[in-house]
Protein backbone atom coordinates (compact mmCIF):
# COMPACT_ATOMS: atom_id res chain seq x y z
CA UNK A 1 94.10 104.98 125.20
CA UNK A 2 98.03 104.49 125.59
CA UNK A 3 100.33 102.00 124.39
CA UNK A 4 101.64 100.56 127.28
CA UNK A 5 103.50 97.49 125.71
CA UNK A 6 105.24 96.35 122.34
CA UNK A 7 106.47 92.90 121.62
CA UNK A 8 108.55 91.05 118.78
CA UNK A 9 108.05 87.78 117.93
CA UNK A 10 110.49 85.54 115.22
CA UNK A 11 108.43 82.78 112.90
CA UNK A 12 109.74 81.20 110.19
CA UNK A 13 107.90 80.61 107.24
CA UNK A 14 108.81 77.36 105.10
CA UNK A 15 107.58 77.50 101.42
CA UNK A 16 105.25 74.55 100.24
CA UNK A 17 107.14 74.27 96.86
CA UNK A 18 110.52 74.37 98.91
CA UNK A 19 111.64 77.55 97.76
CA UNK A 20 111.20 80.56 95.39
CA UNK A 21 113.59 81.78 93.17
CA UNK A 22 114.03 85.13 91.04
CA UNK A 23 116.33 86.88 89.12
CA UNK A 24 119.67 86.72 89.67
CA UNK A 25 119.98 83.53 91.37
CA UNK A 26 117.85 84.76 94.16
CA UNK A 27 116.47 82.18 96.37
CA UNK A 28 114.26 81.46 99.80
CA UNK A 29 113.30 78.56 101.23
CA UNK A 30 112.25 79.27 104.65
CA UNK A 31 110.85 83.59 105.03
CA UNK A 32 111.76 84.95 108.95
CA UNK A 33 109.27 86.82 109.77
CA UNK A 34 108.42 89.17 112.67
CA UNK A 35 105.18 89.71 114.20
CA UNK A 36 104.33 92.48 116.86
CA UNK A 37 101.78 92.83 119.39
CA UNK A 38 101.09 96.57 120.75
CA UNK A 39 99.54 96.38 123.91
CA UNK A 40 97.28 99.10 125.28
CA UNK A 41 95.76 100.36 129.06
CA UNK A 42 92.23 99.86 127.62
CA UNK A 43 93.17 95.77 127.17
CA UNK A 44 93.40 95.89 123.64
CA UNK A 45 95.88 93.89 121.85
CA UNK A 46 96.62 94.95 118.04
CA UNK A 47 98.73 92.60 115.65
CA UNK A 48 101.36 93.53 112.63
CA UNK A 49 103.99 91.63 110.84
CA UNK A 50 106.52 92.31 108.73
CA UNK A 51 108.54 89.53 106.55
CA UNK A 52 111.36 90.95 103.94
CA UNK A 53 111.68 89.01 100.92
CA UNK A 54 115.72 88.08 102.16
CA UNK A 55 118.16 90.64 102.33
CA UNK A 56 118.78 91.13 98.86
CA UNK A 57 115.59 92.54 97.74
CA UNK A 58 114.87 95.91 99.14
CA UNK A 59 116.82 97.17 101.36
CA UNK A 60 115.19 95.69 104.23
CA UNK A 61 116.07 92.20 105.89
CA UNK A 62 115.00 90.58 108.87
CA UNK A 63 117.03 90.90 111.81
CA UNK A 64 117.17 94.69 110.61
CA UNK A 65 113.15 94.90 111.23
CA UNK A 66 113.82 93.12 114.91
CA UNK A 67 116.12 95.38 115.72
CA UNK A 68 114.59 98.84 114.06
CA UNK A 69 111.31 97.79 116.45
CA UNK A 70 113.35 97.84 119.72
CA UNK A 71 115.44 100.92 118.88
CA UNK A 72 111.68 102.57 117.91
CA UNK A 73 109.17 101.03 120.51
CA UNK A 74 110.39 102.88 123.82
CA UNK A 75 109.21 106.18 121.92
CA UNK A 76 106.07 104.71 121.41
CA UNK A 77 105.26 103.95 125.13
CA UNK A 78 102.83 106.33 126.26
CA UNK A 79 101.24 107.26 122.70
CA UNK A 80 97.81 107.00 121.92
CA UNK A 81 97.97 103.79 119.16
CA UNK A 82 94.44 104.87 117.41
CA UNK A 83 95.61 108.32 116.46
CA UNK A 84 97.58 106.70 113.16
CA UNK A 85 99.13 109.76 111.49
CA UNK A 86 100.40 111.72 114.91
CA UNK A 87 101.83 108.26 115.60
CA UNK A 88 103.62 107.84 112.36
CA UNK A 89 104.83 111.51 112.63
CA UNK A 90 106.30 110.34 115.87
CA UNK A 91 108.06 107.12 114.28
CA UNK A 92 109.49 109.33 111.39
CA UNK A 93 110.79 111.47 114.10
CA UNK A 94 112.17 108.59 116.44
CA UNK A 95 113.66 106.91 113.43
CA UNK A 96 114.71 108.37 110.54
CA UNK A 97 114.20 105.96 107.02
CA UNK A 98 113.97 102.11 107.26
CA UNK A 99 110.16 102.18 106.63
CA UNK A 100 109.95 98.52 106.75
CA UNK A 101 111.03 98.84 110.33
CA UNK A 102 107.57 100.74 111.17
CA UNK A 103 104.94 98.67 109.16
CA UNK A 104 104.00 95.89 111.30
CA UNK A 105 103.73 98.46 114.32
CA UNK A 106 101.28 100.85 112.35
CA UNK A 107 99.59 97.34 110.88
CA UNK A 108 98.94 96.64 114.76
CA UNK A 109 97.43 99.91 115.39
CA UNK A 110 95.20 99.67 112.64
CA UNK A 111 94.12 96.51 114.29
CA UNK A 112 93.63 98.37 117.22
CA UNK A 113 91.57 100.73 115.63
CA UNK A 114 89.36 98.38 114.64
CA UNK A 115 89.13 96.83 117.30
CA UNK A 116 87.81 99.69 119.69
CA UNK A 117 85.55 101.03 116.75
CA UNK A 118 83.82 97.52 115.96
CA UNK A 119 85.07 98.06 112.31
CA UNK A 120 86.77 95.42 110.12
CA UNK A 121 90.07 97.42 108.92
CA UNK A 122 88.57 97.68 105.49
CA UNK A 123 86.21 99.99 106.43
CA UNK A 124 88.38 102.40 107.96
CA UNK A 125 90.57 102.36 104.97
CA UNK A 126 87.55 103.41 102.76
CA UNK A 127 84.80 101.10 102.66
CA UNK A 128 84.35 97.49 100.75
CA UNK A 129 83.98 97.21 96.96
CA UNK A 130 82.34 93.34 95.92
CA UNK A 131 82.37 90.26 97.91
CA UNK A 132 85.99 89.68 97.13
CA UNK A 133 88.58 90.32 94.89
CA UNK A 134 91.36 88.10 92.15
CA UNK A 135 94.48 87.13 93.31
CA UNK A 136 97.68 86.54 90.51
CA UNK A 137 100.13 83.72 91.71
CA UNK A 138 104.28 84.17 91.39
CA UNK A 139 105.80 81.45 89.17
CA UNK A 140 109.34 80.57 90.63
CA UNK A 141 112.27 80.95 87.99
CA UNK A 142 112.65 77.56 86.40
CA UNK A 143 112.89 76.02 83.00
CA UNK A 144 110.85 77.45 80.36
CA UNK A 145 108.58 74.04 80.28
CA UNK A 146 108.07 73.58 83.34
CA UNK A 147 106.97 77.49 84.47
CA UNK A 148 104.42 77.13 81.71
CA UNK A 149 102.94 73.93 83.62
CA UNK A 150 103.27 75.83 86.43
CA UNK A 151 100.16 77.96 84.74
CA UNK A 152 98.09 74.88 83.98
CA UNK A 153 98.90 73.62 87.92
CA UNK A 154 97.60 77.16 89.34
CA UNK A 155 94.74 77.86 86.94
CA UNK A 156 93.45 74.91 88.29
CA UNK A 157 92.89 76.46 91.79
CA UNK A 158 91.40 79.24 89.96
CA UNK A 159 94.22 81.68 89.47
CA UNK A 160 93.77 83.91 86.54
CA UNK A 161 96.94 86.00 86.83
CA UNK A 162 100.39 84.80 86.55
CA UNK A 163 103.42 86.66 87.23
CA UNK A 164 106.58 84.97 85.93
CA UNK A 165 109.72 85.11 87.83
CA UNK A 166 112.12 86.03 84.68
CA UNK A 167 115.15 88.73 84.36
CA UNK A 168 117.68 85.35 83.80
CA UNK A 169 119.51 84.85 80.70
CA UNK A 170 117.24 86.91 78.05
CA UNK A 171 117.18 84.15 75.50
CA UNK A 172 115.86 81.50 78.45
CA UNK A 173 113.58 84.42 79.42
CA UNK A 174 112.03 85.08 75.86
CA UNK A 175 111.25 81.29 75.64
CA UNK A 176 109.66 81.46 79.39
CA UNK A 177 107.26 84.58 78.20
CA UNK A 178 106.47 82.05 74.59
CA UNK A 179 105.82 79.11 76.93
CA UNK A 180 103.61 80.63 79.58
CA UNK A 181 101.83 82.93 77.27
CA UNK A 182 100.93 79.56 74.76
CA UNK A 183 99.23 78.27 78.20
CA UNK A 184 97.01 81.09 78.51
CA UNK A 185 92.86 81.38 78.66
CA UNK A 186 90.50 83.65 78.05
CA UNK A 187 90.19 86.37 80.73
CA UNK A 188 93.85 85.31 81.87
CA UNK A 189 96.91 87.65 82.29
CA UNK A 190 100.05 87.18 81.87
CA UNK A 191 103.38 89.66 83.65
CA UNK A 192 106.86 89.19 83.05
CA UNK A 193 108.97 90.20 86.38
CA UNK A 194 112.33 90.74 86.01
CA UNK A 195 112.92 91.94 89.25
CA UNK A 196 115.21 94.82 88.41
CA UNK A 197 117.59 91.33 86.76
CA UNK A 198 118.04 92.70 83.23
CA UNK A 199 120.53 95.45 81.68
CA UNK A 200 118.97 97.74 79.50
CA UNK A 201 120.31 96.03 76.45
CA UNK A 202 118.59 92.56 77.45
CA UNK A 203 115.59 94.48 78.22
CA UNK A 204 115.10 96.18 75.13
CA UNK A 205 116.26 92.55 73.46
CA UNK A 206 113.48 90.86 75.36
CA UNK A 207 110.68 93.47 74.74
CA UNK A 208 111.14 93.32 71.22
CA UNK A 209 111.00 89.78 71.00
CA UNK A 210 107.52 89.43 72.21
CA UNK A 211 106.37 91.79 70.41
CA UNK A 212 103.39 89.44 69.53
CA UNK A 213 102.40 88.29 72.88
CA UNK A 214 99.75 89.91 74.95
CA UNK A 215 102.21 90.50 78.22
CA UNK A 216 102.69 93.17 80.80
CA UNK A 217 107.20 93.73 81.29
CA UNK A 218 107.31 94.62 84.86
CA UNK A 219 110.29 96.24 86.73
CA UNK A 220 113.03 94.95 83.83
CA UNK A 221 115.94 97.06 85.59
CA UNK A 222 117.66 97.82 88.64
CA UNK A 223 117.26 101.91 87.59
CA UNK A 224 113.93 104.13 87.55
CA UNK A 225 116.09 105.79 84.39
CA UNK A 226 116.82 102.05 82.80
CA UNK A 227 112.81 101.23 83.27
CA UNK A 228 111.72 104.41 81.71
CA UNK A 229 114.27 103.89 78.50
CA UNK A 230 112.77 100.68 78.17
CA UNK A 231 109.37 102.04 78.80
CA UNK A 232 109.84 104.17 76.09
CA UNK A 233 110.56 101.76 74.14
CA UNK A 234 108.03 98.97 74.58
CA UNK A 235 104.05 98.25 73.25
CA UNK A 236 103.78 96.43 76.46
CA UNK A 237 101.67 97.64 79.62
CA UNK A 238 104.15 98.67 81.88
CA UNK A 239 104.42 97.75 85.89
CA UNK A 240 106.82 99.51 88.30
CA UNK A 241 107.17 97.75 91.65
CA UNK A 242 110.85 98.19 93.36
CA UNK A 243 111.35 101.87 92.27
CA UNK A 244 108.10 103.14 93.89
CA UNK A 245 108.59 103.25 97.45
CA UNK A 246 107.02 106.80 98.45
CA UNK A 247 104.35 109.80 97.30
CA UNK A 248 107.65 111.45 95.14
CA UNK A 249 108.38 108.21 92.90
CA UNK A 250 104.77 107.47 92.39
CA UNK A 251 104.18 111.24 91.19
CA UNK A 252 107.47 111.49 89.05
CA UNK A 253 106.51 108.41 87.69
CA UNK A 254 102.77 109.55 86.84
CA UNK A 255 104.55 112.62 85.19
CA UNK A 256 106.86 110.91 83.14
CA UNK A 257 104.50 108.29 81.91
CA UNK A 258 106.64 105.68 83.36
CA UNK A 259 104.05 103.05 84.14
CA UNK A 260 100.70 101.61 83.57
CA UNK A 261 100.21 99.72 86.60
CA UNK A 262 102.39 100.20 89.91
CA UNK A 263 102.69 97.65 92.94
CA UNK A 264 102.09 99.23 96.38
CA UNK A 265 103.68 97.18 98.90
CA UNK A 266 102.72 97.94 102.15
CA UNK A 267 105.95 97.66 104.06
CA UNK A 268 107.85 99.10 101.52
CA UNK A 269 105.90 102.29 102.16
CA UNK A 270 105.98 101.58 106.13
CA UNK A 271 102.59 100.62 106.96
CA UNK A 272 98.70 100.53 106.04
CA UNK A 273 98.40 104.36 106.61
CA UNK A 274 101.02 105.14 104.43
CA UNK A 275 100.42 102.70 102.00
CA UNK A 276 96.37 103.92 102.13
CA UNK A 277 97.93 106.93 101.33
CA UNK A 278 100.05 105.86 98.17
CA UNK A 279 96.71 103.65 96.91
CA UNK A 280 94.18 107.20 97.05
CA UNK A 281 96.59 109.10 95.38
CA UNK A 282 96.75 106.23 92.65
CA UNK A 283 93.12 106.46 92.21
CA UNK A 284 92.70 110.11 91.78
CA UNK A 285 95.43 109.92 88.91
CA UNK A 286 93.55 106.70 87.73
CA UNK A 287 96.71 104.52 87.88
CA UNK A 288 96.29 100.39 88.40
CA UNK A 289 97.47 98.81 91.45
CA UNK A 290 98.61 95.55 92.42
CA UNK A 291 98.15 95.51 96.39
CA UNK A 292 100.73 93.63 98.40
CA UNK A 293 103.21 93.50 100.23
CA UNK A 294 107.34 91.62 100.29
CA UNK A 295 106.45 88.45 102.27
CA UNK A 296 104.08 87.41 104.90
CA UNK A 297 102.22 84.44 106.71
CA UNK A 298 98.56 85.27 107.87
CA UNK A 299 98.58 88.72 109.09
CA UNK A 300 100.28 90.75 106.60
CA UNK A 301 97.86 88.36 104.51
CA UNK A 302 95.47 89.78 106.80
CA UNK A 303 96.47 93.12 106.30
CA UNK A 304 97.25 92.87 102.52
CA UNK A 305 93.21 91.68 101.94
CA UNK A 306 91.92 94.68 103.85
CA UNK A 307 93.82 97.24 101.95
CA UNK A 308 92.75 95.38 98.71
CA UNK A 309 89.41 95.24 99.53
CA UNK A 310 89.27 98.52 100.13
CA UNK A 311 90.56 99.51 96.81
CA UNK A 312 88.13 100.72 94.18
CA UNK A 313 87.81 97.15 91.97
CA UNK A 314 88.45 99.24 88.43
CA UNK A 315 91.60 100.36 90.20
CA UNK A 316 92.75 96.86 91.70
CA UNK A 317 95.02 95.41 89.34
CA UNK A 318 95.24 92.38 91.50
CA UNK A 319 96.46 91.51 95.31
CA UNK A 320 98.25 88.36 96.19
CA UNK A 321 97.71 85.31 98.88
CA UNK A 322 101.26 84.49 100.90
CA UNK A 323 99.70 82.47 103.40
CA UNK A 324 98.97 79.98 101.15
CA UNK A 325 102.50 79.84 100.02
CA UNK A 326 103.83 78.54 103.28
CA UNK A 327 103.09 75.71 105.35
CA UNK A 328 102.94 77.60 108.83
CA UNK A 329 99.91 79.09 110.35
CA UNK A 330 100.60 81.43 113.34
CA UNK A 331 97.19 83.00 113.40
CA UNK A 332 93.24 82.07 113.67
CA UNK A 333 90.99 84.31 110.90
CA UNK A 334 93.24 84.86 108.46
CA UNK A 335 91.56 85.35 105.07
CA UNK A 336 92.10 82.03 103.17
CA UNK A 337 92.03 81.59 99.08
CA UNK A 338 88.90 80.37 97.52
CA UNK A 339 89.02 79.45 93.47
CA UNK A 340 91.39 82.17 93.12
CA UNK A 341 89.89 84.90 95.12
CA UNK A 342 90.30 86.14 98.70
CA UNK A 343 87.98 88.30 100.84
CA UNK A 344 88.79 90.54 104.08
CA UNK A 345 87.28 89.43 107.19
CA UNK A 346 84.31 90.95 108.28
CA UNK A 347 85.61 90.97 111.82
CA UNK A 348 86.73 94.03 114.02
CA UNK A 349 90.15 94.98 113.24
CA UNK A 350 92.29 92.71 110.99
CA UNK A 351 89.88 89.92 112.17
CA UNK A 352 93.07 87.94 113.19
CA UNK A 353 94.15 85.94 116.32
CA UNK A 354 97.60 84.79 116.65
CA UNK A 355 98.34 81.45 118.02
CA UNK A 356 101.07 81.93 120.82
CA UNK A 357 101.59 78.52 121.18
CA UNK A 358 103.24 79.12 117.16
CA UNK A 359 104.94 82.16 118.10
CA UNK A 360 106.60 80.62 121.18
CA UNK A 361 108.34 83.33 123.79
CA UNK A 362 108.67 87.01 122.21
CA UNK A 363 112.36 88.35 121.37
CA UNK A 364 111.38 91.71 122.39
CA UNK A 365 109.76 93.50 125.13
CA UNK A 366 109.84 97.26 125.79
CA UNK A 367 107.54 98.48 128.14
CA UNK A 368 105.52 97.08 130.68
């Protein structure tokens, strides 16, 4: 089998609650994503998408990804799209970095995969562990009050993790974590993402402050150094998200006791085989993940549940939902939240059909 085609599509993604906002002033209100489509000679069609959360995140944005995928795709043309790690070796060689550029190409090869084995995408990444698996919900940076409604609001559809969007002004952010936390159940959990927003000093300010309240601090600084100072310094479980973006950060972080729980984001790490990668080696140092990825509509939701699935449940700290944050659906078969909980399809491949009439005319086509 040979990939004979690649093609880009551009979908924007508006946000039901009209926009999310994090530290720093950070805002979206509509995501631009990209989806491909890797066509083969056998007839098979595999999907991918890839949606950075703006360009001030990571360093990743949109247009970037568009153009990454038709600077990479003509050295593609001609390779076989089920052999996953020769292919990424060949993408690492055709493009050096930007690993956000190469996830939604590998995502569609994985749905290739799938495809031509009869396999839902889950099993090839390791088998399926339970019927389905918890999902936490972001809370959008607002006023103390009104974040810790936001807790009632989503428990209600059965969410029973809740990561608040903090890393503002430390005093506003102390009464946030109070707020929230008084809202809290039973069985519920409660994470505190500053987004890389604070300095070390209103870190360590913060951290102390809530001494009392059963809360995980995750990412509080721009710096791996700045996290692990304030790691050291904190009774808090500990999350890493935006400094682990490889095999070497995960292990130096492992080593240096740097974090209880770490977020593996598939994009960030350029795919589902990489990513796969990054969420085995978590489980033989028996390290927590939360499984997920920058932004997405239905397929990297799609690809997202899969992965998840996939993971050992002891292991899965939790996964997340983005197609229900948006009010666009591009795709037929994407998983879809039920009381909190989402489930891979059971479907060959990612079990997902795109809806061209959504996507409209592609933006890029290389090959033919």
């Amino acid at each position: 089998m040979k990939i004979t085609r690649i093609l880009a599509y551009r979908v924007e993604l508006p946000l039901h609650e009209g926009s999310y906002k994090w530290s720093g002033g950070k805002s979206v209100s509509v995501f631009d994503s990209t989806v491909v489509a890797v066509e083969t000679d056998a007839g098979v069609t595999g999907y991918g998408e890839v949606c950075p959360l703006g360009p001030f995140y990571l360093p990743a944005y949109a247009t970037g990804a568009r153009t990454g995928i038709a600077e990479l795709a003509p050295h593609l043309i001609g390779e076989d799209p089920t052999q996953l790690s020769k292919l990424n070796r060949r993408m690492d060689a055709a493009l050096l970095g930007h690993p956000y550029v190469k996830s939604a190409i590998d995502m569609a090869c994985w749905d290739i995969l799938g495809k031509v084995t009869g396999q839902p995408v889950c099993m090839l990444l390791g088998g399926r562990y339970g019927d389905d698996f918890g999902l936490y919900r972001a809370i959008s940076q607002e006023a103390p009050a009104a974040m810790a409604a936001r807790v009632h609001e989503y428990r209600s559809a059965g969410y029973r993790r809740f990561q608040l969007k903090v890393g503002g002004d430390p005093g506003e952010d102390i009464e946030r974590i109070r707020a929230a936390a008084a809202e809290l159940q039973p069985g519920d959990r409660l994470i505190a993402d500053a987004n890389t927003g604070w300095l070390m000093h209103d870190a360590l300010r913060v951290v102390r402050a809530v001494r009392d309240i059963d809360v995980y601090i995750e990412q509080p600084c721009r710096t791996y150094e700045e996290c692990l100072t304030v790691r050291q310094h904190c009774d808090h479980p500990f999350v890493l998200d935006e400094n682990v973006d490889g095999l070497d950060m995960l292990l130096r972080g492992h080593a240096d006791r740097a974090m209880d729980v770490v977020n593996i984001k598939i994009s960030k790490f350029g795919g589902l085989t990489k990513a796969r990668q990054a969420r085995d080696l978590c489980v033989s140092l028996g390290l927590a993940m939360t499984i997920e990825d920058s932004w997405g509509g239905d397929i990297v939701t799609a690809a997202i549940a899969h992965l998840a699935h996939s993971t050992p449940s002891e292991f899965l700290f939790t996964s997340t939902d983005f197609n229900s944050y948006v009010t666009v659906s591009f795709a037929s078969g994407a998983p879809q939240r039920k009381h909190g909980r989402l489930a891979a399809s059971l479907q060959p491949g990612l079990g997902v059909t795109p809806k061209l009439d959504v996507l409209g005319r592609p933006l890029i086509e290389i090959g033919g």
